[in-house]
PDB file of N, CA and C in Angstrom:
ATOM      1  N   UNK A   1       2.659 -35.732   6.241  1.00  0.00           N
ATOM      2  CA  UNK A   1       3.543 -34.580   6.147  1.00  0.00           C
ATOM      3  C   UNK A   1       3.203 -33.637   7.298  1.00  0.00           C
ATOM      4  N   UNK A   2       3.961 -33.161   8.242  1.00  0.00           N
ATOM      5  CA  UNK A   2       4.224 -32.104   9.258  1.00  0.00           C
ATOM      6  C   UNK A   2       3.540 -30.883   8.550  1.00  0.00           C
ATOM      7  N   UNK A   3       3.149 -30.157   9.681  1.00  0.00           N
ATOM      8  CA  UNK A   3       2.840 -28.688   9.196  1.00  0.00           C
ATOM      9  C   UNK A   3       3.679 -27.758   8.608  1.00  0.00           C
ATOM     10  N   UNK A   4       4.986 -27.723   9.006  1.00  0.00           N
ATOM     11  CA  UNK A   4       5.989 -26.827   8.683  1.00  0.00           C
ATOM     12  C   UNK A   4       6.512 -27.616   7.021  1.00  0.00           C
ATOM     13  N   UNK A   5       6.775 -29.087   7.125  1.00  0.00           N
ATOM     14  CA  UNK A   5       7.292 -29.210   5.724  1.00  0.00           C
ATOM     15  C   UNK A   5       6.124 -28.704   4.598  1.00  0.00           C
ATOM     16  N   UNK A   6       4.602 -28.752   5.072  1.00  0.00           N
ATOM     17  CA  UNK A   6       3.346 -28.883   4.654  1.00  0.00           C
ATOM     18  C   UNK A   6       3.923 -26.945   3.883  1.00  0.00           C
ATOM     19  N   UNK A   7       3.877 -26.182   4.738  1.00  0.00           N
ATOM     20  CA  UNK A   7       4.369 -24.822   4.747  1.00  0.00           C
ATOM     21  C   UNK A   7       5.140 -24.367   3.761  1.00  0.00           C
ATOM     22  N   UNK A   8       6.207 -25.315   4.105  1.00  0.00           N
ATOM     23  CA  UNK A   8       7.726 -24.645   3.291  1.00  0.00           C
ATOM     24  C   UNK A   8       7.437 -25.623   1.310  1.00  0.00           C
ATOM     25  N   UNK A   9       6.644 -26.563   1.656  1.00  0.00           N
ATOM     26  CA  UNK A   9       6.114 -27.066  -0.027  1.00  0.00           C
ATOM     27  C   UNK A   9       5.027 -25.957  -0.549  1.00  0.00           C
ATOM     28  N   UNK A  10       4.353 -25.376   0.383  1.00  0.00           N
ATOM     29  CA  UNK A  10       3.386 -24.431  -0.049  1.00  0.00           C
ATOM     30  C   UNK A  10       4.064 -23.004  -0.884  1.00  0.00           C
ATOM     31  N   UNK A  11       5.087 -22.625   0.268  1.00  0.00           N
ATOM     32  CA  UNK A  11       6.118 -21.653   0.256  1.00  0.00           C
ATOM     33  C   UNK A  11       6.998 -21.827  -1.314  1.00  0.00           C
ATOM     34  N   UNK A  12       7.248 -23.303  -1.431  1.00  0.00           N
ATOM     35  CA  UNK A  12       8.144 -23.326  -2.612  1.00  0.00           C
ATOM     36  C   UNK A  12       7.436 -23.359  -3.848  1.00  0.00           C
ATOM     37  N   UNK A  13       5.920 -23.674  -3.593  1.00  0.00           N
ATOM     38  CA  UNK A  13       5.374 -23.802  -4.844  1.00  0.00           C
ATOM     39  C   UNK A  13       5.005 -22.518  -5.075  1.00  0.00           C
ATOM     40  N   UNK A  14       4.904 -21.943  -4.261  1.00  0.00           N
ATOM     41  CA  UNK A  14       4.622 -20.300  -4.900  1.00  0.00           C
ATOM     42  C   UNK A  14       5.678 -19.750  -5.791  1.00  0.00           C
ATOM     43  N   UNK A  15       6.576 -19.919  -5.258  1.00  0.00           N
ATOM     44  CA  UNK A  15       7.975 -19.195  -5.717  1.00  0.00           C
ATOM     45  C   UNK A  15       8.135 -20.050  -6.972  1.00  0.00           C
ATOM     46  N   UNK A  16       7.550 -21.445  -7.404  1.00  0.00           N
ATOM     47  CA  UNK A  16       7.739 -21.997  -8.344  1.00  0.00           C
ATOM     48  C   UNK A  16       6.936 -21.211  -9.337  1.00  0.00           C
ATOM     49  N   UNK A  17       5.784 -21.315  -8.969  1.00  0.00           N
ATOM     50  CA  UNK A  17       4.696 -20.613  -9.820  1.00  0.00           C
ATOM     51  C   UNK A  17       5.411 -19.339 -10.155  1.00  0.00           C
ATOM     52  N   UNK A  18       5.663 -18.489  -9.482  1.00  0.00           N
ATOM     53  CA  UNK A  18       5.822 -17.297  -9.788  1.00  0.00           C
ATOM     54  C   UNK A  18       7.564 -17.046 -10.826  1.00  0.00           C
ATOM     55  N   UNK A  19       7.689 -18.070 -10.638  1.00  0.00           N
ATOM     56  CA  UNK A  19       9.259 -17.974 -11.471  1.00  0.00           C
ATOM     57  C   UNK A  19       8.786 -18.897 -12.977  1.00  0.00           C
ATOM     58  N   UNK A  20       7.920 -19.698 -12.776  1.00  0.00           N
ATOM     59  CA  UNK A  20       7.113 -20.252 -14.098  1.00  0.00           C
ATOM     60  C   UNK A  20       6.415 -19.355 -14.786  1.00  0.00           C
ATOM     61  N   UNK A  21       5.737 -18.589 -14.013  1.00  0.00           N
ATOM     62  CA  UNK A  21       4.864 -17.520 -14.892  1.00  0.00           C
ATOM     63  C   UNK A  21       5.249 -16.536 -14.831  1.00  0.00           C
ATOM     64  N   UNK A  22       6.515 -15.963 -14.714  1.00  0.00           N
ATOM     65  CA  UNK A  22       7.353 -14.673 -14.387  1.00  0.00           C
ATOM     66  C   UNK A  22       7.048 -13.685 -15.598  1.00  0.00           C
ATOM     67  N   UNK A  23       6.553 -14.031 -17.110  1.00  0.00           N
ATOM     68  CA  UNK A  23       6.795 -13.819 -18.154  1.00  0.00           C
ATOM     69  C   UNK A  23       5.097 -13.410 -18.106  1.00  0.00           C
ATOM     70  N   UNK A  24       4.356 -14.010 -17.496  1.00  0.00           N
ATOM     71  CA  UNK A  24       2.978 -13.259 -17.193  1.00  0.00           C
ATOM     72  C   UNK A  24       2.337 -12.664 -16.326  1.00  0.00           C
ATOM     73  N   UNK A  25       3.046 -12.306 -14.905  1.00  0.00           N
ATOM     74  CA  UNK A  25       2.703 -11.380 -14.126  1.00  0.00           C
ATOM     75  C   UNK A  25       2.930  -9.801 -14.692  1.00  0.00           C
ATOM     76  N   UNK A  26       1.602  -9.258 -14.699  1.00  0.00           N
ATOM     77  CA  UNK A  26       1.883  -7.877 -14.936  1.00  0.00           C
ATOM     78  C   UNK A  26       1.352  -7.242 -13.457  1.00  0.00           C
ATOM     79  N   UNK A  27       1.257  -7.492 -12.631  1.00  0.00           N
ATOM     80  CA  UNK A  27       1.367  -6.361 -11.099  1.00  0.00           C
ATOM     81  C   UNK A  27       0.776  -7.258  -9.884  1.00  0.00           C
ATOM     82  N   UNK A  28       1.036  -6.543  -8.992  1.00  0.00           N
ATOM     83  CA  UNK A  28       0.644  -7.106  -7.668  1.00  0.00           C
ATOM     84  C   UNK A  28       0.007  -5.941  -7.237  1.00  0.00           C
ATOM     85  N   UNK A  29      -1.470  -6.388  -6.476  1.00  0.00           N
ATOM     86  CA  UNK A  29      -2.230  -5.659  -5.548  1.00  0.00           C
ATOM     87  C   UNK A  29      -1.988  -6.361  -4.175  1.00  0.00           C
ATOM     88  N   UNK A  30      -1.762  -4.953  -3.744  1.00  0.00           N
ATOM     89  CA  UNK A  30      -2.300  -5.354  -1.982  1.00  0.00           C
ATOM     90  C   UNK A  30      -2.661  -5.699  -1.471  1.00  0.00           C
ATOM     91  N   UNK A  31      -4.166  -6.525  -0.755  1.00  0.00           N
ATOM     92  CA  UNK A  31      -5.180  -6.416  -0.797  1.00  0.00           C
ATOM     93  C   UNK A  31      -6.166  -6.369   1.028  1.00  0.00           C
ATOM     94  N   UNK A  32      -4.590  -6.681   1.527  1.00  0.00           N
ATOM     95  CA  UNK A  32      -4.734  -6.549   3.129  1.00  0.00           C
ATOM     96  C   UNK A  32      -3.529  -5.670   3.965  1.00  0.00           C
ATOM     97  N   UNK A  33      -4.062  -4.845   4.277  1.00  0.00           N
ATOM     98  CA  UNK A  33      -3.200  -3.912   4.830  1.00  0.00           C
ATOM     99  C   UNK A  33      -3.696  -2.991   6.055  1.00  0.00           C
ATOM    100  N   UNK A  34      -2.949  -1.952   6.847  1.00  0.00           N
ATOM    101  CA  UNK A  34      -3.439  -1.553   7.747  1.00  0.00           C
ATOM    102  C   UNK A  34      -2.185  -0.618   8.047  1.00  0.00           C
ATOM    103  N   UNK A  35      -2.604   0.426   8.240  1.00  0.00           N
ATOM    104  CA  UNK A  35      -1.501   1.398   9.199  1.00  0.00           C
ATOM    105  C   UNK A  35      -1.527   1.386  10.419  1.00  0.00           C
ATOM    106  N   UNK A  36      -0.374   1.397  11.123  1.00  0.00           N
ATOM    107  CA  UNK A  36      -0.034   1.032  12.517  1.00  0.00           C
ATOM    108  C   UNK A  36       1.310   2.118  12.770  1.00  0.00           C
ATOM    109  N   UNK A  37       0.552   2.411  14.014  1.00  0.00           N
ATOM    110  CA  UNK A  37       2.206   3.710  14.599  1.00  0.00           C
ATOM    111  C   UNK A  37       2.898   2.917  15.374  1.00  0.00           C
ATOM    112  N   UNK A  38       4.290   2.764  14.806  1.00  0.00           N
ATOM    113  CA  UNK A  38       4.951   2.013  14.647  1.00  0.00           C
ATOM    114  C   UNK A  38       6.438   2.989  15.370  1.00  0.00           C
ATOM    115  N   UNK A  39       6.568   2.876  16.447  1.00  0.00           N
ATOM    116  CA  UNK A  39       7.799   4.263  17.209  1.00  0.00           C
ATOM    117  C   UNK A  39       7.600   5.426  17.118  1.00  0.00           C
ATOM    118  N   UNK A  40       5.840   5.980  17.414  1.00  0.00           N
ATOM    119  CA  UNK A  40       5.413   7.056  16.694  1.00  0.00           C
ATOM    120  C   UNK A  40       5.500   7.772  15.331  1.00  0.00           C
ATOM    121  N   UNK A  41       5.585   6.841  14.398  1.00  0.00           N
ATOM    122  CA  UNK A  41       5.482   6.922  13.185  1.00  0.00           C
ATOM    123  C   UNK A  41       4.708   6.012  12.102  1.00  0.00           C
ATOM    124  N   UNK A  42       4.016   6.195  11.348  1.00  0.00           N
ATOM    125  CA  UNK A  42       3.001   5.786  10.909  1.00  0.00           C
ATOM    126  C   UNK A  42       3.192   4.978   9.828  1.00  0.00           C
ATOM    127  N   UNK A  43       3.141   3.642  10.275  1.00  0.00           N
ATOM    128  CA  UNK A  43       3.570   2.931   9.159  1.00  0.00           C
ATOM    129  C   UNK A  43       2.821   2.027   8.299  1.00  0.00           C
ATOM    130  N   UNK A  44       2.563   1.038   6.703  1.00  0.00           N
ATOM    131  CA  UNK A  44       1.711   0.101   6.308  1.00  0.00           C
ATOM    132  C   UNK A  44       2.372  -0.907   6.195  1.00  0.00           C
ATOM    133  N   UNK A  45       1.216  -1.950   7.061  1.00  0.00           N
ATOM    134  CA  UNK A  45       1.742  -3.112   7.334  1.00  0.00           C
ATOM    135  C   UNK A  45       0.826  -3.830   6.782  1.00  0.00           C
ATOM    136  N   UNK A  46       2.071  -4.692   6.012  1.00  0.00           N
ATOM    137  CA  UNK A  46       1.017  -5.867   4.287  1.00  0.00           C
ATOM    138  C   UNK A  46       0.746  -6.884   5.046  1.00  0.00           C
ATOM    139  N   UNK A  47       0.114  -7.895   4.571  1.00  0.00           N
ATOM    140  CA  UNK A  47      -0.598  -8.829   5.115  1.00  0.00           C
ATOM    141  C   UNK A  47      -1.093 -10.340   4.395  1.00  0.00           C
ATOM    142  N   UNK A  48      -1.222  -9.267   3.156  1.00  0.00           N
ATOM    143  CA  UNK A  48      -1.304 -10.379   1.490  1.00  0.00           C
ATOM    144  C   UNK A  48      -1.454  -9.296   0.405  1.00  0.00           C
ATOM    145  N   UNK A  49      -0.825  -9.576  -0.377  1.00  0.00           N
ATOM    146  CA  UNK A  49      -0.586  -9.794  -2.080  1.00  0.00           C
ATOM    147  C   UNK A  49      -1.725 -10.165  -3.165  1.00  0.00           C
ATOM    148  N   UNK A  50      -2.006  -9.904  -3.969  1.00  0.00           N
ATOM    149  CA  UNK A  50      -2.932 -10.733  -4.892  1.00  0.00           C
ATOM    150  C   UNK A  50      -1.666 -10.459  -5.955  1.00  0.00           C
ATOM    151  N   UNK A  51      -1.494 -11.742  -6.402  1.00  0.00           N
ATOM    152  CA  UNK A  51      -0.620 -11.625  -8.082  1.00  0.00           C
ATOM    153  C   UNK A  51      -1.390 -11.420  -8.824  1.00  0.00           C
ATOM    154  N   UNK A  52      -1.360 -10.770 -10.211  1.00  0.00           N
ATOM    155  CA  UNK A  52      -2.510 -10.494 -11.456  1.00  0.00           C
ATOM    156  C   UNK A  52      -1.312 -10.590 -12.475  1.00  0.00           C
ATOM    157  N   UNK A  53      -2.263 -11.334 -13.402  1.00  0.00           N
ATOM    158  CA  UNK A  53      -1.596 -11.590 -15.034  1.00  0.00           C
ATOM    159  C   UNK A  53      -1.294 -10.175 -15.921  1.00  0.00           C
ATOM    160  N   UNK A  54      -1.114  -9.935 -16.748  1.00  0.00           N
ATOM    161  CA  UNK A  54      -0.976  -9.030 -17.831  1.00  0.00           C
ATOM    162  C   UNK A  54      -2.502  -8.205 -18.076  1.00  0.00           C
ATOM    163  N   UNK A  55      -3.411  -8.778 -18.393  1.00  0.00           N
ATOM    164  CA  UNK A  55      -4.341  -8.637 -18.012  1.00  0.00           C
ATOM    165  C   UNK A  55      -5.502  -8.376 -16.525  1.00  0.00           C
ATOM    166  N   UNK A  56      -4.609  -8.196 -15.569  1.00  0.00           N
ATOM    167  CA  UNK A  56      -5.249  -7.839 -14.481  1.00  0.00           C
ATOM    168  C   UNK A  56      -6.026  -8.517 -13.490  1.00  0.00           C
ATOM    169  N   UNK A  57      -5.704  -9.999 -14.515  1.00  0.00           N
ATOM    170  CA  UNK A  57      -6.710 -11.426 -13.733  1.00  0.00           C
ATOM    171  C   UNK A  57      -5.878 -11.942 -12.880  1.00  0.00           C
ATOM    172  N   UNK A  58      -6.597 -12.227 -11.735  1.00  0.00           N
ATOM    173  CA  UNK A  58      -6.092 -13.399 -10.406  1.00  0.00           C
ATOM    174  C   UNK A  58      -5.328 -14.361 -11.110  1.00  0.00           C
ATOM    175  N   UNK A  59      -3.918 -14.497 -10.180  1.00  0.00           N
ATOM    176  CA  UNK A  59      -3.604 -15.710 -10.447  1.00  0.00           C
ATOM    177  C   UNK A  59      -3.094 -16.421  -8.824  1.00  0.00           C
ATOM    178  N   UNK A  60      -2.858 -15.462  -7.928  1.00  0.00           N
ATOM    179  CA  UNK A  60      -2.798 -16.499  -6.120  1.00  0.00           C
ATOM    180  C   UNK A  60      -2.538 -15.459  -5.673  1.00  0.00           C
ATOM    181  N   UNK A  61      -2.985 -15.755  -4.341  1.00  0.00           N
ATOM    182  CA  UNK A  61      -3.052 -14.469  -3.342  1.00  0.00           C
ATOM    183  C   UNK A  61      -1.286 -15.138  -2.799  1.00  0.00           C
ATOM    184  N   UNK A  62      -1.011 -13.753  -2.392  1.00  0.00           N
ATOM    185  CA  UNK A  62       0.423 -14.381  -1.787  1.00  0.00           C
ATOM    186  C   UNK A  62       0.587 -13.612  -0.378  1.00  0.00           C
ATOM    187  N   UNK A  63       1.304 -14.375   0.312  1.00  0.00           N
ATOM    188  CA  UNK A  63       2.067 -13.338   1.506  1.00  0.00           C
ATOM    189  C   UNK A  63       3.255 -11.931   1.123  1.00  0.00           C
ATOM    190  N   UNK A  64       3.426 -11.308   1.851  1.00  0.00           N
ATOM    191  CA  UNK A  64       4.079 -10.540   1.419  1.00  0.00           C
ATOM    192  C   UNK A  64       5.738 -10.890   1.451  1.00  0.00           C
ATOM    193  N   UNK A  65       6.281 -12.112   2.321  1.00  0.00           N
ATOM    194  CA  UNK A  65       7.276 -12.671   2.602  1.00  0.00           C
ATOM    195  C   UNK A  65       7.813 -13.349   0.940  1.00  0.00           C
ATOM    196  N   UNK A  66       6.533 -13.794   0.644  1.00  0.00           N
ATOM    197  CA  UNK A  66       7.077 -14.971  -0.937  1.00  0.00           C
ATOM    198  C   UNK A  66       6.890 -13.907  -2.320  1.00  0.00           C
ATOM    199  N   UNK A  67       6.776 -12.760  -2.138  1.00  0.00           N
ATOM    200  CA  UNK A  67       6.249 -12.262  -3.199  1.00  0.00           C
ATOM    201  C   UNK A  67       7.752 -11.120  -2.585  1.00  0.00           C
ATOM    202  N   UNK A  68       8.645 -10.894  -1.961  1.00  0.00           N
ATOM    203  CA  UNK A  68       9.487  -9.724  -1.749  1.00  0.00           C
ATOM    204  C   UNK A  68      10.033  -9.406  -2.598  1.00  0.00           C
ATOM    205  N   UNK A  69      11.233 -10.413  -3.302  1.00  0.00           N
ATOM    206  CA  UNK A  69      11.865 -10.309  -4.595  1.00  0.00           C
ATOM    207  C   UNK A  69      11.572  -9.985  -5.661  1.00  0.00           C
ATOM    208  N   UNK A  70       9.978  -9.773  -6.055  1.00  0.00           N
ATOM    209  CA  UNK A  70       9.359  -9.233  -6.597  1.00  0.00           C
ATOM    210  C   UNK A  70       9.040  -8.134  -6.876  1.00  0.00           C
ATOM    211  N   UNK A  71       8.751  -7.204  -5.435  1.00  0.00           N
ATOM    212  CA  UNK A  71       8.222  -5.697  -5.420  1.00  0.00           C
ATOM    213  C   UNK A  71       8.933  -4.856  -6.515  1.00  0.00           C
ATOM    214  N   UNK A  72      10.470  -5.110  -6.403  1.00  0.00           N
ATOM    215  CA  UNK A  72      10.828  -3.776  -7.101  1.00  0.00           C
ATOM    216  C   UNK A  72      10.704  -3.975  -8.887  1.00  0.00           C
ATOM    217  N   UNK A  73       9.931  -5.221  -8.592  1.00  0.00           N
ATOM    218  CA  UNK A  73       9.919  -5.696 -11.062  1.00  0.00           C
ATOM    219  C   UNK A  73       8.772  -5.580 -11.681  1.00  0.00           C
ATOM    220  N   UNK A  74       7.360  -5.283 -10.394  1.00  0.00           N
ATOM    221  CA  UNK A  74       6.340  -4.766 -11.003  1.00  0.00           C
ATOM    222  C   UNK A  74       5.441  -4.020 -10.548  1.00  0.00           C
ATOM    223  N   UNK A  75       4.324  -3.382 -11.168  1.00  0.00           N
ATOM    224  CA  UNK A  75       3.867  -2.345 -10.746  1.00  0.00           C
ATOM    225  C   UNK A  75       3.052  -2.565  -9.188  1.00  0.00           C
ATOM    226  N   UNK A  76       2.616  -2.126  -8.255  1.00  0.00           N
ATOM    227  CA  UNK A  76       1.861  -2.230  -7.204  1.00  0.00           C
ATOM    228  C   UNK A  76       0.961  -1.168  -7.083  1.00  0.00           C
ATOM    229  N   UNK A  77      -0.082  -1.893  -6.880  1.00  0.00           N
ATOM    230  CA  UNK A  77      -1.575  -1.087  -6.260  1.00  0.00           C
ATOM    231  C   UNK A  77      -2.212  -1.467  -5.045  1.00  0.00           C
ATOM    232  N   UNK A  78      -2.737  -0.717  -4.031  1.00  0.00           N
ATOM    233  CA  UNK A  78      -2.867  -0.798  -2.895  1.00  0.00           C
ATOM    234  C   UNK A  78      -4.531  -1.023  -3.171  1.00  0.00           C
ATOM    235  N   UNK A  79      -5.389  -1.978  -2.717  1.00  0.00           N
ATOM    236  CA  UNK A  79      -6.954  -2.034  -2.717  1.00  0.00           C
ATOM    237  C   UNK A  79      -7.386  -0.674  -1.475  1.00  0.00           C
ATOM    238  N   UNK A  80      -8.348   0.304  -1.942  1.00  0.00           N
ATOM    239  CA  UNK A  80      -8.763   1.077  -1.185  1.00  0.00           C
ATOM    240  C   UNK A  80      -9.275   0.162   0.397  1.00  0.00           C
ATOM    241  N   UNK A  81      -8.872   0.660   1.307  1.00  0.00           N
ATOM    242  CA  UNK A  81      -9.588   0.209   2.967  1.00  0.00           C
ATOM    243  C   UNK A  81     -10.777   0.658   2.567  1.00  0.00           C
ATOM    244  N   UNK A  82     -11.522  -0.273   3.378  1.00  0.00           N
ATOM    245  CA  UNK A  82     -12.777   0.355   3.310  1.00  0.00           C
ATOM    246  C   UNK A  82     -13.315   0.370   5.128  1.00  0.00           C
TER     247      UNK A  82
END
């Protein structure tokens, strides 16, 4: 298998997972991020996702691309920079 089909099966199994367990995600953390001035304006730019259950436990780190359709159905928390 090619890298890109390798990718887009990776890509779909997320979106599988996450439409399988839709009924047990209770939020997404941030967990890589960074502000960048962005046209002289200061913007946060994601990087990865952590999905968490109802309970607050790991269930896959995600990109921020496979997890979009998501943002506006559950809660989000940003991990402090350190």
């Amino acid at each position: 298998m090619n890298e890109a089909n390798k990718k887009n099966t990776n890509d779909l199994s997320l979106v599988s997972l996450l439409e399988k367990r839709k009924n047990n995600i209770g939020s997404l953390e941030v967990v890589r991020y960074e502000v960048q001035m962005i046209n002289g304006q200061p913007k946060i730019v994601i990087s990865q996702v952590k999905v968490l259950d109802t309970n607050g436990k790991y269930i896959k780190f995600a990109k921020l691309k496979d997890v979009n359709p998501y943002l506006s159905k559950y809660p989000i928390s940003f991990k402090q920079l350190s």
